[in-house]
C-alpha atoms as a PDB file:
ATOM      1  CA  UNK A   1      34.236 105.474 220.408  1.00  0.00           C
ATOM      2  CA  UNK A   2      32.370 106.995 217.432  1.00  0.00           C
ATOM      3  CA  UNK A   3      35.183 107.311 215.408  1.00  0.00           C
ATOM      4  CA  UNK A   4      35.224 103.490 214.812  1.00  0.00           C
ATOM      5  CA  UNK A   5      32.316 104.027 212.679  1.00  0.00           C
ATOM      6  CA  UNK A   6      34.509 105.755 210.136  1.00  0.00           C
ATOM      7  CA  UNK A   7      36.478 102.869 209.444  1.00  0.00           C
ATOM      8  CA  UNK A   8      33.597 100.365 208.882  1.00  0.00           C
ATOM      9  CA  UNK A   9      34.282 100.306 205.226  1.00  0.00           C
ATOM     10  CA  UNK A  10      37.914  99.323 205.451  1.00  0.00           C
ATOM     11  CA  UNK A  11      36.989  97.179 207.589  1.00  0.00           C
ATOM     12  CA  UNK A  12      34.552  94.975 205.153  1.00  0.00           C
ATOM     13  CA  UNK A  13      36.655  96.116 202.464  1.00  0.00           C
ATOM     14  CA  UNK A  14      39.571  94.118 204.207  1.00  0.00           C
ATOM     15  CA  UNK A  15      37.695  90.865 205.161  1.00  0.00           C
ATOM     16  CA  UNK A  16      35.993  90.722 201.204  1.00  0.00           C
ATOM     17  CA  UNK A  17      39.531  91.314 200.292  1.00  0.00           C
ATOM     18  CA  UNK A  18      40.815  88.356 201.452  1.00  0.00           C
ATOM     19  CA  UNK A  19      38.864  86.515 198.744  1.00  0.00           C
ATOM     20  CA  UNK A  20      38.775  88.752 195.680  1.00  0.00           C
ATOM     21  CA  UNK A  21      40.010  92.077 195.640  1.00  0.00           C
ATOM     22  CA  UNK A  22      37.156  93.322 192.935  1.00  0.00           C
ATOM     23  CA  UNK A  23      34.609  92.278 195.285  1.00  0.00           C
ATOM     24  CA  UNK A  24      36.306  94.066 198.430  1.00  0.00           C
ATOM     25  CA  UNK A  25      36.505  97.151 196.690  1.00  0.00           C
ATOM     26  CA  UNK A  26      33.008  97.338 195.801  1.00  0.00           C
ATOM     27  CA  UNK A  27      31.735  95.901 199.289  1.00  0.00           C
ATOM     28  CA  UNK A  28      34.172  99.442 200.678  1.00  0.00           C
ATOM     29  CA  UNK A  29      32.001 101.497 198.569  1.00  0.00           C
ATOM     30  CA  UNK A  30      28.952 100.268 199.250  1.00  0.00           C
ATOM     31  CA  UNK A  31      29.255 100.069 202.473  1.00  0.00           C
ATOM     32  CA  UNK A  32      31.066 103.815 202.512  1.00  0.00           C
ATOM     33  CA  UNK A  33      27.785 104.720 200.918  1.00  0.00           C
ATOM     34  CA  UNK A  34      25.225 103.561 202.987  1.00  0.00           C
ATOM     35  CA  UNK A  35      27.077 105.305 205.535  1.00  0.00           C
ATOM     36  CA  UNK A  36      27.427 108.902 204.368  1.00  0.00           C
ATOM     37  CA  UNK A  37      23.324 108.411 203.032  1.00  0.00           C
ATOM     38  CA  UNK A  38      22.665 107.446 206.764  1.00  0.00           C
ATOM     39  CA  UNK A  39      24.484 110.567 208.024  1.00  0.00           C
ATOM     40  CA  UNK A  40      23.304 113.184 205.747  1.00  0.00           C
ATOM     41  CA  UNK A  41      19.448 111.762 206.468  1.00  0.00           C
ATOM     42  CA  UNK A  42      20.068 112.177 209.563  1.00  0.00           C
ATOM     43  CA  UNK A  43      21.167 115.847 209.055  1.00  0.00           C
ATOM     44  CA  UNK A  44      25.022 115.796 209.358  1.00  0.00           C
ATOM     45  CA  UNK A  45      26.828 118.512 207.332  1.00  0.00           C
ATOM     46  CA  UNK A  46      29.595 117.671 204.797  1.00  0.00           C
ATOM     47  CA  UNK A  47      32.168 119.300 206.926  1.00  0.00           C
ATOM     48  CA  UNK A  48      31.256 116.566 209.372  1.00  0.00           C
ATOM     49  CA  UNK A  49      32.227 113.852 207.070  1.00  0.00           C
ATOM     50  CA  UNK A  50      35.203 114.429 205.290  1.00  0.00           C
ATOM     51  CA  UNK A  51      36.843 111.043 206.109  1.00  0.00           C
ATOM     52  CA  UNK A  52      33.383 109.288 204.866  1.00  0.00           C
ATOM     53  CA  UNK A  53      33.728 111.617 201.492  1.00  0.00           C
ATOM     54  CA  UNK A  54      37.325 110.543 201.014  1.00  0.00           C
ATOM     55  CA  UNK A  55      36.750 106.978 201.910  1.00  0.00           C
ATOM     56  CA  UNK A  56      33.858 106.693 199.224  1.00  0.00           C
ATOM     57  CA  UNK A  57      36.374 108.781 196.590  1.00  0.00           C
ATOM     58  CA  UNK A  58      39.650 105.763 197.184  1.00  0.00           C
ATOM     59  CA  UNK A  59      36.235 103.285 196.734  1.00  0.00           C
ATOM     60  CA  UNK A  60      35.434 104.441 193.687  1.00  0.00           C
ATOM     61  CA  UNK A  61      38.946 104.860 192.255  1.00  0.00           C
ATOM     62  CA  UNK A  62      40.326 101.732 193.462  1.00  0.00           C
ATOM     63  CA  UNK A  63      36.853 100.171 192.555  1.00  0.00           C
ATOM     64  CA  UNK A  64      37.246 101.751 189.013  1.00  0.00           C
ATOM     65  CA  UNK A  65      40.987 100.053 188.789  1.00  0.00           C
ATOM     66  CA  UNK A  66      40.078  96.653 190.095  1.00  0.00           C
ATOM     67  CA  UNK A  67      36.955  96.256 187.767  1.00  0.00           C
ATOM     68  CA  UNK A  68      38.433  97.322 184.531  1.00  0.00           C
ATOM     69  CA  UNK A  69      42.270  95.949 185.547  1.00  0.00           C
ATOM     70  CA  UNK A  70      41.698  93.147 188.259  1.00  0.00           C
ATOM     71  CA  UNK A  71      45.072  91.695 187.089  1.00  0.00           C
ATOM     72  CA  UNK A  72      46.713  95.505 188.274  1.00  0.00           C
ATOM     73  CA  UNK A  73      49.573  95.977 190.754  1.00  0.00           C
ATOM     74  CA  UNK A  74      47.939  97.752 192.636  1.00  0.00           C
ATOM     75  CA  UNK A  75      45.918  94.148 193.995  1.00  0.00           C
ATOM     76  CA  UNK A  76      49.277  93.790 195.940  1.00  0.00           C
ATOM     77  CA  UNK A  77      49.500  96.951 197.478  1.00  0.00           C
ATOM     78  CA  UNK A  78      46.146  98.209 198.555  1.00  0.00           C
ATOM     79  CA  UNK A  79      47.433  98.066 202.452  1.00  0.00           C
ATOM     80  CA  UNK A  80      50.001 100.573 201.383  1.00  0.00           C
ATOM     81  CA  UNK A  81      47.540 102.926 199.417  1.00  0.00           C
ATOM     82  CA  UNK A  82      44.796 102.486 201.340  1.00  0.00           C
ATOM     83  CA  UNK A  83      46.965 104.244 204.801  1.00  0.00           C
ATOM     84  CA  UNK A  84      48.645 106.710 202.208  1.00  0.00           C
ATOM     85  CA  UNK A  85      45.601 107.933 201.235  1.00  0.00           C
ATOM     86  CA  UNK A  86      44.045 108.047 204.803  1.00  0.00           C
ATOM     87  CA  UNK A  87      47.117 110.217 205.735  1.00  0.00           C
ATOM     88  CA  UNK A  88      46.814 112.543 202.652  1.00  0.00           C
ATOM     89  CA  UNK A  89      43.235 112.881 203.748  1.00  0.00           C
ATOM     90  CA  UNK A  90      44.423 114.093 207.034  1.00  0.00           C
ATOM     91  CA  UNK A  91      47.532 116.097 206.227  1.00  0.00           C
ATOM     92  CA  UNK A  92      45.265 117.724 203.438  1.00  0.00           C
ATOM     93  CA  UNK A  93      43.046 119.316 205.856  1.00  0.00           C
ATOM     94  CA  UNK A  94      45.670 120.614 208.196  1.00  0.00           C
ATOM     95  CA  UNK A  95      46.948 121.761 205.184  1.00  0.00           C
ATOM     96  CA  UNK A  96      43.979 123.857 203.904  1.00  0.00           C
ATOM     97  CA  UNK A  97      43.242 124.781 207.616  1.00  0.00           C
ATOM     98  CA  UNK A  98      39.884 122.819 207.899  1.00  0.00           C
ATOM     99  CA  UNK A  99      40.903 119.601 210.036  1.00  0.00           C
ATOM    100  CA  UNK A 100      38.763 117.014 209.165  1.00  0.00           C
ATOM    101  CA  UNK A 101      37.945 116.548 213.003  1.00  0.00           C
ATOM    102  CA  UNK A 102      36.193 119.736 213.103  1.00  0.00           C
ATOM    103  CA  UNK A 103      33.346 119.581 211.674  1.00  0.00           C
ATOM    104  CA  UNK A 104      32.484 116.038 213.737  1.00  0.00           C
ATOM    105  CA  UNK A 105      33.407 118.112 216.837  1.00  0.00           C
ATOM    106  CA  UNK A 106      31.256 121.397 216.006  1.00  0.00           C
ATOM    107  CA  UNK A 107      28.403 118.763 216.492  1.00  0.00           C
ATOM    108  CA  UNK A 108      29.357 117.745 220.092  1.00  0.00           C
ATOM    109  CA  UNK A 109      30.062 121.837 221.174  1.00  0.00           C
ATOM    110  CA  UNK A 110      28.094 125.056 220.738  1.00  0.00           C
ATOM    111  CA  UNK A 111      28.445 127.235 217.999  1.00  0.00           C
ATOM    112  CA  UNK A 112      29.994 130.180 220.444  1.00  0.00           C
ATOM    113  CA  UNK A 113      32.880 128.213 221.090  1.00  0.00           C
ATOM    114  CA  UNK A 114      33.649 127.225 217.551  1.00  0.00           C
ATOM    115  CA  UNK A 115      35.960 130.204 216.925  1.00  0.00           C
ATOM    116  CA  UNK A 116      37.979 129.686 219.945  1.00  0.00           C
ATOM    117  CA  UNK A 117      41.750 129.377 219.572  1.00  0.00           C
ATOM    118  CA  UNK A 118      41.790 126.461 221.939  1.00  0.00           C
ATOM    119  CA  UNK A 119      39.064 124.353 220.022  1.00  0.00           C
ATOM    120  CA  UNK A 120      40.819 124.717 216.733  1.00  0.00           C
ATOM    121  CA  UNK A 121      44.460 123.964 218.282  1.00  0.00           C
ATOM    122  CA  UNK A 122      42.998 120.723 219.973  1.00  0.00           C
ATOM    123  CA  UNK A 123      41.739 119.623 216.741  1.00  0.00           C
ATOM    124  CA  UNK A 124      44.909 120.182 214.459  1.00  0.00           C
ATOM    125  CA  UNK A 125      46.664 118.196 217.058  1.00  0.00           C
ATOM    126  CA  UNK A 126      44.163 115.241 216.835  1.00  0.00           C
ATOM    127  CA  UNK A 127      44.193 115.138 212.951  1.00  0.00           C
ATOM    128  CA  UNK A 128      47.831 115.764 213.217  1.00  0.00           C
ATOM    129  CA  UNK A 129      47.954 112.620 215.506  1.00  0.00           C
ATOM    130  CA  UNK A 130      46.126 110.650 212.558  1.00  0.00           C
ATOM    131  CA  UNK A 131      47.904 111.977 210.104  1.00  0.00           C
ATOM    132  CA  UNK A 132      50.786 110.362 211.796  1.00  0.00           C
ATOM    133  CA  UNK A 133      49.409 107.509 212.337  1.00  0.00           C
ATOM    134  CA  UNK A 134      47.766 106.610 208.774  1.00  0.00           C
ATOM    135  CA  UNK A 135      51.592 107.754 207.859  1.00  0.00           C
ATOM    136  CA  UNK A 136      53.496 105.306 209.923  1.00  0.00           C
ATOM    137  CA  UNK A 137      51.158 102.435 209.325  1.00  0.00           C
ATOM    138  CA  UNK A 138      51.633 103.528 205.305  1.00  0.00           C
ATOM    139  CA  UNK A 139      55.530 103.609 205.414  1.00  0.00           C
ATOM    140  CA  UNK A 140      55.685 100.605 207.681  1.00  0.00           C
ATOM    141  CA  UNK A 141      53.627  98.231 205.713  1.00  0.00           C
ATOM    142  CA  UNK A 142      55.688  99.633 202.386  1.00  0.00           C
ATOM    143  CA  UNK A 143      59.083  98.521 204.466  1.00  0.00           C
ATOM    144  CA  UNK A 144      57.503  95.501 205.315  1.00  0.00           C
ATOM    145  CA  UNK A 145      56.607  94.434 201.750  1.00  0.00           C
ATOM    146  CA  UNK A 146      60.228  95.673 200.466  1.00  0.00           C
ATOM    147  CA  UNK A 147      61.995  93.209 202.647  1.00  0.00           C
ATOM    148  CA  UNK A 148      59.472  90.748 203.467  1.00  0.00           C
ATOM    149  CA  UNK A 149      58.732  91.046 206.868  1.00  0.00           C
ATOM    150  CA  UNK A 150      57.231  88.296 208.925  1.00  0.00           C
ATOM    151  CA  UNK A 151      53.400  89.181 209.275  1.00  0.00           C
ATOM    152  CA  UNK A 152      53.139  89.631 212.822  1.00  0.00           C
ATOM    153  CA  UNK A 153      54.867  93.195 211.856  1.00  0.00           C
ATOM    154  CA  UNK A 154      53.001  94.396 209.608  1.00  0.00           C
ATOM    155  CA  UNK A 155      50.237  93.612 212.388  1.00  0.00           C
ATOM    156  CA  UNK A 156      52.194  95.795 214.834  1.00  0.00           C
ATOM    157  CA  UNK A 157      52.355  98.569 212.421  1.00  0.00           C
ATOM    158  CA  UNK A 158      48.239  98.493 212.538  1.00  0.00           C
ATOM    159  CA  UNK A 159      47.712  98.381 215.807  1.00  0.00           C
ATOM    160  CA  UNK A 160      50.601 100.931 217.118  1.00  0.00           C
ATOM    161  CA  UNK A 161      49.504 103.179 214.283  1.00  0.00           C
ATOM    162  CA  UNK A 162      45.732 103.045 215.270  1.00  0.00           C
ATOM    163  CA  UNK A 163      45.751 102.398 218.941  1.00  0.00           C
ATOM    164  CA  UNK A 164      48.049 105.392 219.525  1.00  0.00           C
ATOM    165  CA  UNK A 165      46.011 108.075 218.020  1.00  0.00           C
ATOM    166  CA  UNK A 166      42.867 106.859 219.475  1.00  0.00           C
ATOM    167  CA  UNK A 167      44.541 107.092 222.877  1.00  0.00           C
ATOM    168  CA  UNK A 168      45.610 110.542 222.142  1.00  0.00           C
ATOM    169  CA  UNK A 169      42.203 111.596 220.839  1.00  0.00           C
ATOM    170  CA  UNK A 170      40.759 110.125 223.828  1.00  0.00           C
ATOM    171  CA  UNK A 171      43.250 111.711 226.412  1.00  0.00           C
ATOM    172  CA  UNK A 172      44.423 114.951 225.075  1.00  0.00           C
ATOM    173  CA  UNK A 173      41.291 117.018 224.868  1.00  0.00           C
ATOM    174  CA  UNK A 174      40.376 116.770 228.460  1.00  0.00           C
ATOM    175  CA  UNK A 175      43.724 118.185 229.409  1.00  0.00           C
ATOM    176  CA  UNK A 176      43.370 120.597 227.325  1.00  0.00           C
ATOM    177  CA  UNK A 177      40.114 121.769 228.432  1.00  0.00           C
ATOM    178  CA  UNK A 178      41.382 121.398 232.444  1.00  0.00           C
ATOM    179  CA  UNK A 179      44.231 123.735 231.656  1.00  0.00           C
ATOM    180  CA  UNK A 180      41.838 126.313 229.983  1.00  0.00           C
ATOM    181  CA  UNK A 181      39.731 126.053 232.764  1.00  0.00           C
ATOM    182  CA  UNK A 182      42.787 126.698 235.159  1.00  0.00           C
ATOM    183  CA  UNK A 183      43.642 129.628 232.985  1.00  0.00           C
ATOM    184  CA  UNK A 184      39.901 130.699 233.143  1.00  0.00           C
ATOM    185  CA  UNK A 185      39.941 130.678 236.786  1.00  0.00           C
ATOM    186  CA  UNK A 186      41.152 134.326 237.738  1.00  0.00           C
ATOM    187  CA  UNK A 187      37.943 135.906 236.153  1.00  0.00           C
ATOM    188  CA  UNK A 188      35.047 134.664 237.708  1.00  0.00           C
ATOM    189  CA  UNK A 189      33.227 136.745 235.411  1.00  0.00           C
ATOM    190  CA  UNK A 190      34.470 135.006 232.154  1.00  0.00           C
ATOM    191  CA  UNK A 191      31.985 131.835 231.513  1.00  0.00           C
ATOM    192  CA  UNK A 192      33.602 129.026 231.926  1.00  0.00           C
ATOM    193  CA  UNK A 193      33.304 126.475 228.153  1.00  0.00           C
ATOM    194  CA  UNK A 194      31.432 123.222 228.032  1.00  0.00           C
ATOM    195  CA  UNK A 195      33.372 119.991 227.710  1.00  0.00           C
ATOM    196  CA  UNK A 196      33.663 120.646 224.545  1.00  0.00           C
ATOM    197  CA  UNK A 197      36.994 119.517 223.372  1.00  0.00           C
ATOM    198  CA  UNK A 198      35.691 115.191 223.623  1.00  0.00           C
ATOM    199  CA  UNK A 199      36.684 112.952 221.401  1.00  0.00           C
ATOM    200  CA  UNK A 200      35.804 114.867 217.636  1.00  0.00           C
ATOM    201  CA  UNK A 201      36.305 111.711 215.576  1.00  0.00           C
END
């Protein structure tokens, strides 16, 4: 699922981590980098990667804080800020009206069905479904730390809070599209749309 790809640099930001938090940092931005050069070279608009522009921007502020203040609190909770700022990420762009799964799915659908109600509305609920889960994961992990939860939970958090939305993005947009295409049905006349509501992220 292309999505994954998105998460790369937590990912190696999370295993470098593990021995110096500097040096996981920097490996996130580097790696968030190479990325987002790889994208744009091979054409993708910036509307396409919003969660690669945000993930370099926590990079190179959490970067900035670990270089000049490795000794910071923040070393302890970069679990907790990491998933808040995933989920302001996503709640931002609902917020402003430009999910940040839209621009990934323009590339997947033609440009005639952009405008259509039903393409935006299945993409506000998918980055709504993020937004949750970045949220949960956030608040859970906080919890955890506050009363020192066994590990294995903070583990659960991850995997409900991930494993959920990817379900959703991988399930909801094909029943959307089958019930537009029931409601489409009457008019033989109207064109029917593409699959175009797969997975945007």
């Amino acid at each position: 699922m292309g999505y994954l790809r998105g998460f790369i640099p937590w990912i190696v930001s999370g295993v470098v981590s593990s021995f110096d938090w500097r040096w996981g940092a920097i490996a996130g931005l580097v790696s968030g980098l190479l990325l987002l050069l790889q994208d744009r070279r091979r054409g993708v608009g910036l509307d396409a990667l919003i969660l690669e522009l945000s993930t370099v921007a926590y990079f190179v502020v959490v970067g900035a804080v670990a270089v000049t203040k490795p000794d910071s609190a923040v070393a302890d909770h970069t679990d907790v800020v990491s998933f808040g700022w995933l989920a302001a990420t996503a709640w931002g762009t609902l917020a402003i009206r430009r999910p940040f799964t839209l621009g990934i799915a323009r590339r997947q659908t033609p440009q005639e069905y952009w405008d259509m109600p039903e393409f935006i509305r299945v993409n506000n609920h998918i980055t709504a479904a993020w937004g949750a889960g970045f949220t949960f994961i956030g608040v859970s992990l906080a919890v955890c730390g506050a009363v020192n939860a066994p590990a294995w939970v903070g583990i659960a958090a991850h995997v409900a809070g991930l494993v959920g939305p990817a379900v959703f993005t991988k399930v909801y947009p094909a029943r959307a599209q089958s019930r537009l295409l029931a409601q489409a049905r009457p008019f033989p006349d109207r064109p029917s749309p593409p699959y175009a509501f797969r997975n945007p992220v």
